[in-house]
N, C-alpha and C. Protein backbone atom coordinates (compact mmCIF):
# COMPACT_ATOMS: atom_id res chain seq x y z
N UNK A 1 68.80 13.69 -47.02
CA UNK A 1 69.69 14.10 -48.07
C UNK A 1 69.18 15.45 -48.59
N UNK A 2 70.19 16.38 -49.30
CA UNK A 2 69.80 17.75 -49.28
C UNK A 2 70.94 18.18 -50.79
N UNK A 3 70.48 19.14 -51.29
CA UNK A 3 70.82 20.01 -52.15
C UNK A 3 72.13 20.81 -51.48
N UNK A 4 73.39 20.88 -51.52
CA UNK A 4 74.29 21.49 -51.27
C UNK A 4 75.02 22.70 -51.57
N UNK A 5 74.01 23.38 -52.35
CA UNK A 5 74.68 24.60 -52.98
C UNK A 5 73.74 24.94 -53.96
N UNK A 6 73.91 25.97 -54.92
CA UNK A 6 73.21 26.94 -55.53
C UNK A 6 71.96 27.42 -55.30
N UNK A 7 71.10 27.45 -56.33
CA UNK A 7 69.81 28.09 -56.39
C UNK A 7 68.92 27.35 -55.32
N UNK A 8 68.82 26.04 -55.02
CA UNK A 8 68.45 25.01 -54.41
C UNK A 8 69.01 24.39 -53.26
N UNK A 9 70.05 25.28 -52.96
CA UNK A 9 71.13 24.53 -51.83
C UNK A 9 69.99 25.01 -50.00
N UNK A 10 70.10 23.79 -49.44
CA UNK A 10 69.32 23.58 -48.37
C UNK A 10 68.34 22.60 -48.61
N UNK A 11 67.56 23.05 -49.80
CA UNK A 11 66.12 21.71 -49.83
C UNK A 11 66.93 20.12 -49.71
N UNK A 12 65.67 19.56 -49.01
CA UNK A 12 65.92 18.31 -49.31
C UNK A 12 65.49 17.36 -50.49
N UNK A 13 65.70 16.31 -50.60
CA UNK A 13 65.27 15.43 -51.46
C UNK A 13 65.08 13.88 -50.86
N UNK A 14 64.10 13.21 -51.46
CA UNK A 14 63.16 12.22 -50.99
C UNK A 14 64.65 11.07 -51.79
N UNK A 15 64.79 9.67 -50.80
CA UNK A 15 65.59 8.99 -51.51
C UNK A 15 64.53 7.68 -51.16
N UNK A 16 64.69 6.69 -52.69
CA UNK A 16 64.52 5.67 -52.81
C UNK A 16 64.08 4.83 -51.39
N UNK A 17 63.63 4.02 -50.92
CA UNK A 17 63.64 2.68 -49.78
C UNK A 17 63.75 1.75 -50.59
N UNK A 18 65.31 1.47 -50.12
CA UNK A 18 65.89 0.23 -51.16
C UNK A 18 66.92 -0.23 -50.78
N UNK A 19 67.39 -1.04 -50.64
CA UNK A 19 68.45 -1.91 -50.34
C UNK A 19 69.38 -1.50 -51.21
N UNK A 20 69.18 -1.26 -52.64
CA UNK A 20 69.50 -1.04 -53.71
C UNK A 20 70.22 0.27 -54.25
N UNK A 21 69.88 0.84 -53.85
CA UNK A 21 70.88 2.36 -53.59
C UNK A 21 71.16 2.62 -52.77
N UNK A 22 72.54 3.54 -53.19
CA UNK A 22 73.23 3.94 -52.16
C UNK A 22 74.22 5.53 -52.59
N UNK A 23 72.89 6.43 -51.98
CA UNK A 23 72.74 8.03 -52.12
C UNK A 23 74.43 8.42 -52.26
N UNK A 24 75.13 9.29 -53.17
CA UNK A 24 76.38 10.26 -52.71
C UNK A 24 75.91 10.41 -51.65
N UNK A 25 76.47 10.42 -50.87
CA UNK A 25 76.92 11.56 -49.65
C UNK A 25 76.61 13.14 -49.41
N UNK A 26 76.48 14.12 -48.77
CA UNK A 26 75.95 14.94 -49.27
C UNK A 26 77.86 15.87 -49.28
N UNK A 27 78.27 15.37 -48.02
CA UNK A 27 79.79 15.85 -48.37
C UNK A 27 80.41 15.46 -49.47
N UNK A 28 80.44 14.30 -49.49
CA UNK A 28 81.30 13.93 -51.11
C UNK A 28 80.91 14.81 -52.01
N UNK A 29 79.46 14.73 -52.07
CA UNK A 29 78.85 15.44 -53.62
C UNK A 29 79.13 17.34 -53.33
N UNK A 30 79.00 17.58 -52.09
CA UNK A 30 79.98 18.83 -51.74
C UNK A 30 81.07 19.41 -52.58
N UNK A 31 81.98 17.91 -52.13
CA UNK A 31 83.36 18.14 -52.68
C UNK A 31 83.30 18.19 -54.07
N UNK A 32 82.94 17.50 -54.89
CA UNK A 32 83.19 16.93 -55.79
C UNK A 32 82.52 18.46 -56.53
N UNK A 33 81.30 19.58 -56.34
CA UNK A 33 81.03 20.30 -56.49
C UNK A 33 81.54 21.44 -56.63
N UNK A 34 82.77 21.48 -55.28
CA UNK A 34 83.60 22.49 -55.03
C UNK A 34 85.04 22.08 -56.66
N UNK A 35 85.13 20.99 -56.69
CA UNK A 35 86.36 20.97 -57.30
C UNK A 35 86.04 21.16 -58.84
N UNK A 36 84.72 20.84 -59.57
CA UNK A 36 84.54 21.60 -60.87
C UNK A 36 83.43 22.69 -61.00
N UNK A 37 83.49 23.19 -59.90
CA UNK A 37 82.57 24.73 -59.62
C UNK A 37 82.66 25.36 -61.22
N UNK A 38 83.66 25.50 -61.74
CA UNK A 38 83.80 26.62 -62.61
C UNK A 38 83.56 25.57 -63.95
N UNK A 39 83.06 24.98 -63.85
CA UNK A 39 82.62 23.75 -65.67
C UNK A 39 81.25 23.60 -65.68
N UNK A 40 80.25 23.95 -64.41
CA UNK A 40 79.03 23.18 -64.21
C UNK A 40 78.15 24.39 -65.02
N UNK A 41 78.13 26.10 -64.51
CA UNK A 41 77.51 26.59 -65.25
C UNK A 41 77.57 26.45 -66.86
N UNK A 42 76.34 26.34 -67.11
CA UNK A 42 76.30 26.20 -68.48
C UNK A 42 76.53 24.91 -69.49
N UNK A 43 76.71 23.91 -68.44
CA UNK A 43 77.15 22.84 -68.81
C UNK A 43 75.88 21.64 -69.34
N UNK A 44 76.35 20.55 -69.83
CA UNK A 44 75.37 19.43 -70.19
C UNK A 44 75.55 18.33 -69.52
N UNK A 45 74.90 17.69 -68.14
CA UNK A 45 75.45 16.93 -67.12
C UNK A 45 74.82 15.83 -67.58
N UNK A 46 75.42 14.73 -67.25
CA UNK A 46 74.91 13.23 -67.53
C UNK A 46 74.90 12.60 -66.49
N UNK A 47 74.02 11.92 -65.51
CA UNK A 47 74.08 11.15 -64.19
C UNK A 47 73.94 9.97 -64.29
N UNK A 48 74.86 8.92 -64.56
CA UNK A 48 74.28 7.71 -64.74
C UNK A 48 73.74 6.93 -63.33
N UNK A 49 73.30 5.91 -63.69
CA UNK A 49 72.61 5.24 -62.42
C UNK A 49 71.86 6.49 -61.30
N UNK A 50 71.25 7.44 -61.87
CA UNK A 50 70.94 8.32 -61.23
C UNK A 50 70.30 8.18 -59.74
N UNK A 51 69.66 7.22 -59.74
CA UNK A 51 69.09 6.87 -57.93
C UNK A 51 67.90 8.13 -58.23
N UNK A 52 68.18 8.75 -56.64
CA UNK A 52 67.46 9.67 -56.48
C UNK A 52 67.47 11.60 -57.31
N UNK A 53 68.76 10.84 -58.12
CA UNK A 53 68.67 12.52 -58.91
C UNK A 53 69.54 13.40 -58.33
N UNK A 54 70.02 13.01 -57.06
CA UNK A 54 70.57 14.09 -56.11
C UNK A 54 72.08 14.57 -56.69
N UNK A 55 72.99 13.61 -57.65
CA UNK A 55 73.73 14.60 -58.17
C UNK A 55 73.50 15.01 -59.46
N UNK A 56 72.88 14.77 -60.08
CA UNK A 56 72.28 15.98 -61.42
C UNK A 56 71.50 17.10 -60.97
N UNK A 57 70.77 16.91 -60.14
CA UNK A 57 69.83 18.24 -59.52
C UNK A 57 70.81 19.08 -58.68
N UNK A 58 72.06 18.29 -57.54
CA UNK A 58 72.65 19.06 -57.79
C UNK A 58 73.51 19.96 -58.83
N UNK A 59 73.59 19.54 -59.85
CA UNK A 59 74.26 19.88 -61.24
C UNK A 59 73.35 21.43 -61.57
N UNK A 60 72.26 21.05 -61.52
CA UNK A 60 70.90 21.47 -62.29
C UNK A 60 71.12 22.96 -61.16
N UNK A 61 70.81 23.04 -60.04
CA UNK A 61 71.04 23.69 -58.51
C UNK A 61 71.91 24.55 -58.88
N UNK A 62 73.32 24.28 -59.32
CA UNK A 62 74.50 24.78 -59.77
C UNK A 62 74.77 25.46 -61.06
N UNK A 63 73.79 25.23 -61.99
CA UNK A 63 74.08 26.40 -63.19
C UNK A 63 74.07 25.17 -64.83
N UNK A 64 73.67 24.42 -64.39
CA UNK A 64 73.79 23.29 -65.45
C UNK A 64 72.87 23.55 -66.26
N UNK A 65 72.95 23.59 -67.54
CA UNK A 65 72.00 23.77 -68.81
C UNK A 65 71.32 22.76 -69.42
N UNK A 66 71.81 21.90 -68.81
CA UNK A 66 70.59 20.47 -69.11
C UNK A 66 71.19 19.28 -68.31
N UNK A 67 70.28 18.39 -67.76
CA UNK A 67 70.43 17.13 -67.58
C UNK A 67 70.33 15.87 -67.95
N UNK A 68 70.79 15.02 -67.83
CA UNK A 68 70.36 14.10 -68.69
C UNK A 68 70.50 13.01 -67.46
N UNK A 69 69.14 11.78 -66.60
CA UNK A 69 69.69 11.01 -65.52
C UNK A 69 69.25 9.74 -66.24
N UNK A 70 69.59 8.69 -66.15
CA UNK A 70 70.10 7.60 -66.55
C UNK A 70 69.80 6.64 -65.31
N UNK A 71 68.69 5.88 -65.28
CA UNK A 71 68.17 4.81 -64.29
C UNK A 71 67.90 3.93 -64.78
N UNK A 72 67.84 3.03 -64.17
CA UNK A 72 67.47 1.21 -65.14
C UNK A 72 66.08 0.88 -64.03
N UNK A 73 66.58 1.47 -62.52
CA UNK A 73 65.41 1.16 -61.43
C UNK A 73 63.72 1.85 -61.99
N UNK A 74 62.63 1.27 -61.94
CA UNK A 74 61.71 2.66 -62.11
C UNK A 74 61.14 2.99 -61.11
N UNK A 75 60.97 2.50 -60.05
CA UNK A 75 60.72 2.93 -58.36
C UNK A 75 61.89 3.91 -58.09
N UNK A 76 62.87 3.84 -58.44
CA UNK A 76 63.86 4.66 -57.88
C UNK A 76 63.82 5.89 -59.23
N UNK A 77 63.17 5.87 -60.66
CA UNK A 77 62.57 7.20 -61.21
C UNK A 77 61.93 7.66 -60.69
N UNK A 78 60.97 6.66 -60.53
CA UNK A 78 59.32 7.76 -59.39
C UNK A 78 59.44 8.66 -58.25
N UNK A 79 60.62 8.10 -57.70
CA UNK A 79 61.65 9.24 -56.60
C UNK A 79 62.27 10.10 -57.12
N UNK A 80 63.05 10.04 -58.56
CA UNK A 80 63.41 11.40 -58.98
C UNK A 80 62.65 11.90 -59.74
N UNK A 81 61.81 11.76 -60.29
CA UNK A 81 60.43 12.52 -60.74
C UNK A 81 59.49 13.61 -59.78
N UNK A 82 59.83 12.83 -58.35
CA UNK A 82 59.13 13.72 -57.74
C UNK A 82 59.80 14.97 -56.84
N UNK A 83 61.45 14.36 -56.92
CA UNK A 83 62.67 15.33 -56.65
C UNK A 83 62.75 16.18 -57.59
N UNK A 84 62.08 16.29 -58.58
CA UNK A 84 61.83 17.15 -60.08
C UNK A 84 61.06 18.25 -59.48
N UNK A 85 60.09 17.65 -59.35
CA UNK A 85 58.82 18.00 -59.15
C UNK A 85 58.76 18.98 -57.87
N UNK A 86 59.54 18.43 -56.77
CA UNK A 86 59.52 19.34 -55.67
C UNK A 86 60.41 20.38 -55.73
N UNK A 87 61.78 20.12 -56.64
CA UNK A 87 62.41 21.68 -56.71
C UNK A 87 61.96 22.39 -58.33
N UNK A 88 61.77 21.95 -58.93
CA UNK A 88 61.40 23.19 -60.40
C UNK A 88 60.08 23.59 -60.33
N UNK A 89 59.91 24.57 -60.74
CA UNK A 89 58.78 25.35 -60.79
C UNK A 89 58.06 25.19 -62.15
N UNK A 90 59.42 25.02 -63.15
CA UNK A 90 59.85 25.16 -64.55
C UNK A 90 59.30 23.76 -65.00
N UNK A 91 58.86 23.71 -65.90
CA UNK A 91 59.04 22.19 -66.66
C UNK A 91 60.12 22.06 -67.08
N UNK A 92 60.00 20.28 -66.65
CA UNK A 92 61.02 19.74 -66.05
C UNK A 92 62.07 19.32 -67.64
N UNK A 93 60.84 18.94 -68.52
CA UNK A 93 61.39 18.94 -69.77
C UNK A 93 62.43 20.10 -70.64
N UNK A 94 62.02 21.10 -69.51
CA UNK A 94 62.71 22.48 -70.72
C UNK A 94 64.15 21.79 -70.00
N UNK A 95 64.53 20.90 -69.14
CA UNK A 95 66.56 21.20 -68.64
C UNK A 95 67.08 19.39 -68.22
N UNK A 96 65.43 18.36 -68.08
CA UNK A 96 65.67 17.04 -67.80
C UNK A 96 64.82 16.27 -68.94
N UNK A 97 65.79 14.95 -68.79
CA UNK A 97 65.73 13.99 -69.78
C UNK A 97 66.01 13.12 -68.66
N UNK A 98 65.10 12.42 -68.32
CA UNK A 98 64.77 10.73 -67.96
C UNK A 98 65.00 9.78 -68.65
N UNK A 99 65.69 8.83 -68.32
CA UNK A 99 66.19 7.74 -69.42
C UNK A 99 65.90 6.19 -68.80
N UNK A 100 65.15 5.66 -69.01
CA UNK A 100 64.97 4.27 -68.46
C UNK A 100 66.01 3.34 -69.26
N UNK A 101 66.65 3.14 -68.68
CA UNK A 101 67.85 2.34 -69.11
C UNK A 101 69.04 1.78 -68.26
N UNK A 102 69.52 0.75 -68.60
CA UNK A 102 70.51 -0.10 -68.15
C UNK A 102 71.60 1.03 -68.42
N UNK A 103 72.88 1.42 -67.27
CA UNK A 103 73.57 2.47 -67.58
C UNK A 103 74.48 2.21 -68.76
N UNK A 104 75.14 0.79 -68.62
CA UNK A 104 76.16 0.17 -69.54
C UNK A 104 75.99 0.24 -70.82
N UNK A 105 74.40 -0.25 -70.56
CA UNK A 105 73.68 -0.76 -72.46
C UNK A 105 73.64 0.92 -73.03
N UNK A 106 73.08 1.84 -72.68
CA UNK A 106 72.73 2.87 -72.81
C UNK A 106 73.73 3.61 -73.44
N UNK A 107 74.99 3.19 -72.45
CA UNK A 107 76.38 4.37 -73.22
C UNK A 107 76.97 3.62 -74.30
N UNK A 108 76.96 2.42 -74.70
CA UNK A 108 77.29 1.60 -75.53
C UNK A 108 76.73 1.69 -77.01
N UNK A 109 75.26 2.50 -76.91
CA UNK A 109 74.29 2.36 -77.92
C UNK A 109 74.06 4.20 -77.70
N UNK A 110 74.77 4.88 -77.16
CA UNK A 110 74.30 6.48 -77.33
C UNK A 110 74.89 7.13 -78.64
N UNK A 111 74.32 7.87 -79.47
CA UNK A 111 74.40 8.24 -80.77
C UNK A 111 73.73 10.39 -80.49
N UNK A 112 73.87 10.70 -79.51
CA UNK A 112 73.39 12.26 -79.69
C UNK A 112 74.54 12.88 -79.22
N UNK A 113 74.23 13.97 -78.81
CA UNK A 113 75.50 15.11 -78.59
C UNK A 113 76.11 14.69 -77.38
N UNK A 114 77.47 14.69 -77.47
CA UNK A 114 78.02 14.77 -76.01
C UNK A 114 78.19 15.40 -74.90
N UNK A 115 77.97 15.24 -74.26
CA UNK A 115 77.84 15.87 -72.66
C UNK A 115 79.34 16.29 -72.49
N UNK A 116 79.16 17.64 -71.12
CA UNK A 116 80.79 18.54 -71.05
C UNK A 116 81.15 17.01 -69.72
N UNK A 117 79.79 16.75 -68.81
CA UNK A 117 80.18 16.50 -67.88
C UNK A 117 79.67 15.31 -67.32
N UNK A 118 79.91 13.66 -67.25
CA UNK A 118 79.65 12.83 -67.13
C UNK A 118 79.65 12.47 -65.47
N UNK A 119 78.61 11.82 -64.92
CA UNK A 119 79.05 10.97 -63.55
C UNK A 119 78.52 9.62 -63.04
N UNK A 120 79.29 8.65 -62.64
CA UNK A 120 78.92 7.21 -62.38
C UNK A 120 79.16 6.88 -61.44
N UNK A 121 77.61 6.71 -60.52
CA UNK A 121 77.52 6.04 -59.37
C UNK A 121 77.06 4.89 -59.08
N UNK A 122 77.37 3.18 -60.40
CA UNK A 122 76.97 2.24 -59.96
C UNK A 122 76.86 1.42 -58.61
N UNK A 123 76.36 0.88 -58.30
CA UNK A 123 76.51 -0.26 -57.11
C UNK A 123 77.97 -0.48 -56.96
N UNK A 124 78.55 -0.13 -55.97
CA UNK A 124 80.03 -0.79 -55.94
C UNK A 124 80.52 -2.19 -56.04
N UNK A 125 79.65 -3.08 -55.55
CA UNK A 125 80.05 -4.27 -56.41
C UNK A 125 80.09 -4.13 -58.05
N UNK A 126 79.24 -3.94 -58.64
CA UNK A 126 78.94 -3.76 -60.21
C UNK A 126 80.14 -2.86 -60.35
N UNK A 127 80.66 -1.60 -60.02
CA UNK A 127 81.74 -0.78 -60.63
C UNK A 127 82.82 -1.78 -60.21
N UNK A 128 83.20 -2.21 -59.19
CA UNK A 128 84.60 -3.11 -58.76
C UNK A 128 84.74 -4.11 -60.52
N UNK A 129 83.73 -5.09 -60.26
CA UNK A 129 83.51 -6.06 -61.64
C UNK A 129 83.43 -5.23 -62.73
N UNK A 130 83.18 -4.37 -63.01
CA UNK A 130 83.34 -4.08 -64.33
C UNK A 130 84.45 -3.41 -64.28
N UNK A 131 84.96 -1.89 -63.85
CA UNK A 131 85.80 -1.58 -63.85
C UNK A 131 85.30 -0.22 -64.77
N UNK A 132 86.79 0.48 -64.61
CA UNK A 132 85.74 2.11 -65.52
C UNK A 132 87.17 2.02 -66.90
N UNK A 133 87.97 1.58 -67.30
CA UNK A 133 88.55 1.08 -68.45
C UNK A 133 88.00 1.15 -69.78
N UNK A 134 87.03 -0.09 -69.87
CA UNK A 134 85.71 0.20 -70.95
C UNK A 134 84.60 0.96 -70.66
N UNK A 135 84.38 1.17 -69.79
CA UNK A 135 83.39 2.39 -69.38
C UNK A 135 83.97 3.62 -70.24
N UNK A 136 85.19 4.13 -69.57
CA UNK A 136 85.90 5.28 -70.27
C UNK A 136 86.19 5.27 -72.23
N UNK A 137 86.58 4.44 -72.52
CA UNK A 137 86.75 3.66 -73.82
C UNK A 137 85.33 4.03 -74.41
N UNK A 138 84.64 3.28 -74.41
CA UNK A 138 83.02 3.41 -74.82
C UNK A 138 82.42 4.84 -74.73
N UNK A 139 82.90 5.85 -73.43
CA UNK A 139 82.36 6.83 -73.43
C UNK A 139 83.00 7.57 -74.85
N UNK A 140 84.31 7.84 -74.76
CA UNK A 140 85.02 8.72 -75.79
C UNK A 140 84.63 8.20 -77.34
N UNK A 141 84.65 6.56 -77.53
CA UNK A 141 84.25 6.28 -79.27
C UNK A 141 82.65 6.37 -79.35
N UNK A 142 81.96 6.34 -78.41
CA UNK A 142 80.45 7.15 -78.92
C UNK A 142 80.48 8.05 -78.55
N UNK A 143 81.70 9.07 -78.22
CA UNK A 143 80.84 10.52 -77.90
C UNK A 143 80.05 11.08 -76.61
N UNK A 144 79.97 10.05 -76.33
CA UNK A 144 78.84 10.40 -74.99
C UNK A 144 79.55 11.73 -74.49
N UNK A 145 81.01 11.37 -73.69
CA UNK A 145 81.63 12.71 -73.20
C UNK A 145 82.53 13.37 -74.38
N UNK A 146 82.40 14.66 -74.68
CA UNK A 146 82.99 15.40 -75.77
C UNK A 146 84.46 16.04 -75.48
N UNK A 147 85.43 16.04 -76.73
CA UNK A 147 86.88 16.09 -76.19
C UNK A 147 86.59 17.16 -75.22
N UNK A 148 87.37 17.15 -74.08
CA UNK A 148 87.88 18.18 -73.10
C UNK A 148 86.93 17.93 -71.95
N UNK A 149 85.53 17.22 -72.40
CA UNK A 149 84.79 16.87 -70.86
C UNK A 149 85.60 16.11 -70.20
N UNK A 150 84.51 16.32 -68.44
CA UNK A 150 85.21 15.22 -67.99
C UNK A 150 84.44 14.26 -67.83
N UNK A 151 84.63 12.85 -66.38
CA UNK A 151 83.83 11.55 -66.15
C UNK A 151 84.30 11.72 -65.22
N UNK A 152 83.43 11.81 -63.60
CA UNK A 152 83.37 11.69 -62.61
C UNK A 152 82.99 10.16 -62.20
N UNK A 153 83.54 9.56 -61.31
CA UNK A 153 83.26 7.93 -61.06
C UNK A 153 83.14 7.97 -59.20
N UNK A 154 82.15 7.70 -58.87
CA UNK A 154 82.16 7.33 -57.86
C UNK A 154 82.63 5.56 -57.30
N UNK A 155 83.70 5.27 -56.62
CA UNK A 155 83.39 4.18 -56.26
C UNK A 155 84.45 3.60 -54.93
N UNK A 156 84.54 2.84 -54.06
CA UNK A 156 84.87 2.31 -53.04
C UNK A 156 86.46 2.80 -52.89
N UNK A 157 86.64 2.95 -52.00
CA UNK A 157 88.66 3.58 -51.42
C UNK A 157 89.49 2.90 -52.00
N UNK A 158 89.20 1.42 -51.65
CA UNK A 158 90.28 0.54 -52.16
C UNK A 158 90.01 0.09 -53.91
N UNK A 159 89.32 0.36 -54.36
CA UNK A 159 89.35 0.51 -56.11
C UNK A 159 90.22 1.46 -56.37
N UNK A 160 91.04 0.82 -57.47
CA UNK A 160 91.91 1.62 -58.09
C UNK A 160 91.63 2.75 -59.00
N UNK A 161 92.44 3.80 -59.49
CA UNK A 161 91.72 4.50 -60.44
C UNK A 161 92.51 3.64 -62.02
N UNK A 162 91.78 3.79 -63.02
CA UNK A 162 91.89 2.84 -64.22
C UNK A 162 92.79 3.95 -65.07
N UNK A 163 94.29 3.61 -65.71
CA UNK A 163 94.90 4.39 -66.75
C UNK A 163 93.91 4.13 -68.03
N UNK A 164 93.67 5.00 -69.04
CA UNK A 164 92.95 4.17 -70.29
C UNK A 164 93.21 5.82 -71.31
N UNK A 165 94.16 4.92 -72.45
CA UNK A 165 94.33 5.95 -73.41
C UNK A 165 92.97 7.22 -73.88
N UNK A 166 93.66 8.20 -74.32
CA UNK A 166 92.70 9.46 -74.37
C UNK A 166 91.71 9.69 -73.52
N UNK A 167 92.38 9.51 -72.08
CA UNK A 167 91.77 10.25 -70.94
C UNK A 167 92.86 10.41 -69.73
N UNK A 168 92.72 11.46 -69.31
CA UNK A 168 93.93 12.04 -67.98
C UNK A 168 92.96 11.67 -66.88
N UNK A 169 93.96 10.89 -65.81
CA UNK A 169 93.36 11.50 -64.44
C UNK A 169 93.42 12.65 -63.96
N UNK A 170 92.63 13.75 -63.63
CA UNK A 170 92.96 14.95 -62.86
C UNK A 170 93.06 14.83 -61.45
N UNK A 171 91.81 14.23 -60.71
CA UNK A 171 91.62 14.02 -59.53
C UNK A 171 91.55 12.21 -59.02
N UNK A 172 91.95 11.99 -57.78
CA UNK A 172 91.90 10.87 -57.44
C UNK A 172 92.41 11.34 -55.69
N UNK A 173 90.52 11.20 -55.38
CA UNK A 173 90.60 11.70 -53.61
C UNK A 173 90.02 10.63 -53.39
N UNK A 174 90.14 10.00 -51.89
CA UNK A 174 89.77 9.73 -50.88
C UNK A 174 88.70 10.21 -49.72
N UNK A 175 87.04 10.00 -49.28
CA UNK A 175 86.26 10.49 -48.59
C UNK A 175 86.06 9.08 -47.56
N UNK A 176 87.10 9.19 -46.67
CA UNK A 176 86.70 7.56 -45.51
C UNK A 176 86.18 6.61 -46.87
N UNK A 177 85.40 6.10 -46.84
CA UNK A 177 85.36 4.63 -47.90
C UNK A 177 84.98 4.55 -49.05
N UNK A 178 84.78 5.98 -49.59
CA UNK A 178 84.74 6.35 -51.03
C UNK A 178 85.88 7.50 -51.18
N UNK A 179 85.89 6.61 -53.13
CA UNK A 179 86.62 7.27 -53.92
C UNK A 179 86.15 7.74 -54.75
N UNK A 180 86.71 8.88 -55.30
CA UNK A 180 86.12 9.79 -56.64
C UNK A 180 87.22 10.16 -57.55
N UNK A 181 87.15 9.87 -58.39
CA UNK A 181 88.36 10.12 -59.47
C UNK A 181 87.16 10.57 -60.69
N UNK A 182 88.47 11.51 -61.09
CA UNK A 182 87.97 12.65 -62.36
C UNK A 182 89.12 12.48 -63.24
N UNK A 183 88.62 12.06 -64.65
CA UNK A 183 88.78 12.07 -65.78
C UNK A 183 88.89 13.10 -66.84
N UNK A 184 89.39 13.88 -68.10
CA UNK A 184 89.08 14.42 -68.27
C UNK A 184 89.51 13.76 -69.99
N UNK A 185 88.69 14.15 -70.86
CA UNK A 185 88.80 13.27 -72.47
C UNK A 185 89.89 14.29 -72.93
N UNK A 186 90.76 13.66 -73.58
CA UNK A 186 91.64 14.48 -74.24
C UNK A 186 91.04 15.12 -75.24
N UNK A 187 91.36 16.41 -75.86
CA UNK A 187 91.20 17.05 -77.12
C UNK A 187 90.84 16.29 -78.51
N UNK A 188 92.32 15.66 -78.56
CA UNK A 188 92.60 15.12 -79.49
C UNK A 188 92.13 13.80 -80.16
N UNK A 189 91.52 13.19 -78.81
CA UNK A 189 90.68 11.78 -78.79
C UNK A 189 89.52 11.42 -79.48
């Protein structure tokens, strides 16, 4: 698995040995790169279920002004700690925030500034069962994502994308057996 673009595009990155994750893609996270190219500089990215880090660092790679990754695993931190570690030069603290946490409990109980740019790559069983409905809901009444961000969702082809007041679908693609649908919080919400 590899860095796809910016400052960092080519390096690789070390992923988890785990049954338990299951890396973006490096095309998907491509795409998904190409289609909000112009929101990431300067932006405040949130990765939930982060795994190996590989799409916030890509974020980070791309012009992102801070990160924020979101893991409940801590074997699978110690892998993005050291995916830290192998691309910044910088401390890691001046642009990342590590969060040991359950992704659900976490956005349910978040109380700081909101992020432009949210993304969720649970276990696809876990996203099927829960669904991104109250996910989306929960994000907008705490704030997590701020009016006009968006919420990127990674999850399986045949999952639907979820309608849920004060949020638009923008995007809703197809990559062979993943789906990615983009959200964006209304203004007014």
């Amino acid at each position: 698995m590899r860095i796809t673009g910016g400052e960092f595009g080519g390096r690789n990155l070390k992923v988890p040995k785990s049954d338990a994750i299951r890396p973006t893609q490096d095309r998907v996270r491509e795409a998904v790169f190409n289609i909000i190219q112009f929101e990431v500089a300067g932006s405040d990215f949130l990765d939930l279920f982060a795994g190996s880090g590989a799409v916030g660092l890509e974020a980070f790679s791309r012009g992102a002004r801070s990160v924020t990754f979101v893991e409940a695993n801590r074997r699978h931190l110690s892998v993005l700690k050291e995916n830290l570690t192998l691309l910044c030069s910088t401390s890691t603290s001046d642009f990342a925030s590590l969060v040991s946490a359950d992704a659900y409990r976490w956005i349910s109980t978040y109380a700081g500034p909101g992020f432009s740019i949210g993304f969720a790559d649970p276990p696809y069983a876990l996203g099927e069962e829960k669904g991104y409905a109250q996910v989306l809901a929960t994000l907008a009444e705490r704030g997590v994502i701020r009016p006009g961000g968006l919420f990127i969702a990674e999850m399986t082809a045949v999952q639907k994308a979820e309608e849920t007041p004060g949020w638009v679908l923008v995007r809703d693609r197809t990559y062979g057996k993943t789906r990615i649908c983009m959200w964006r919080r209304s203004v007014a919400s």
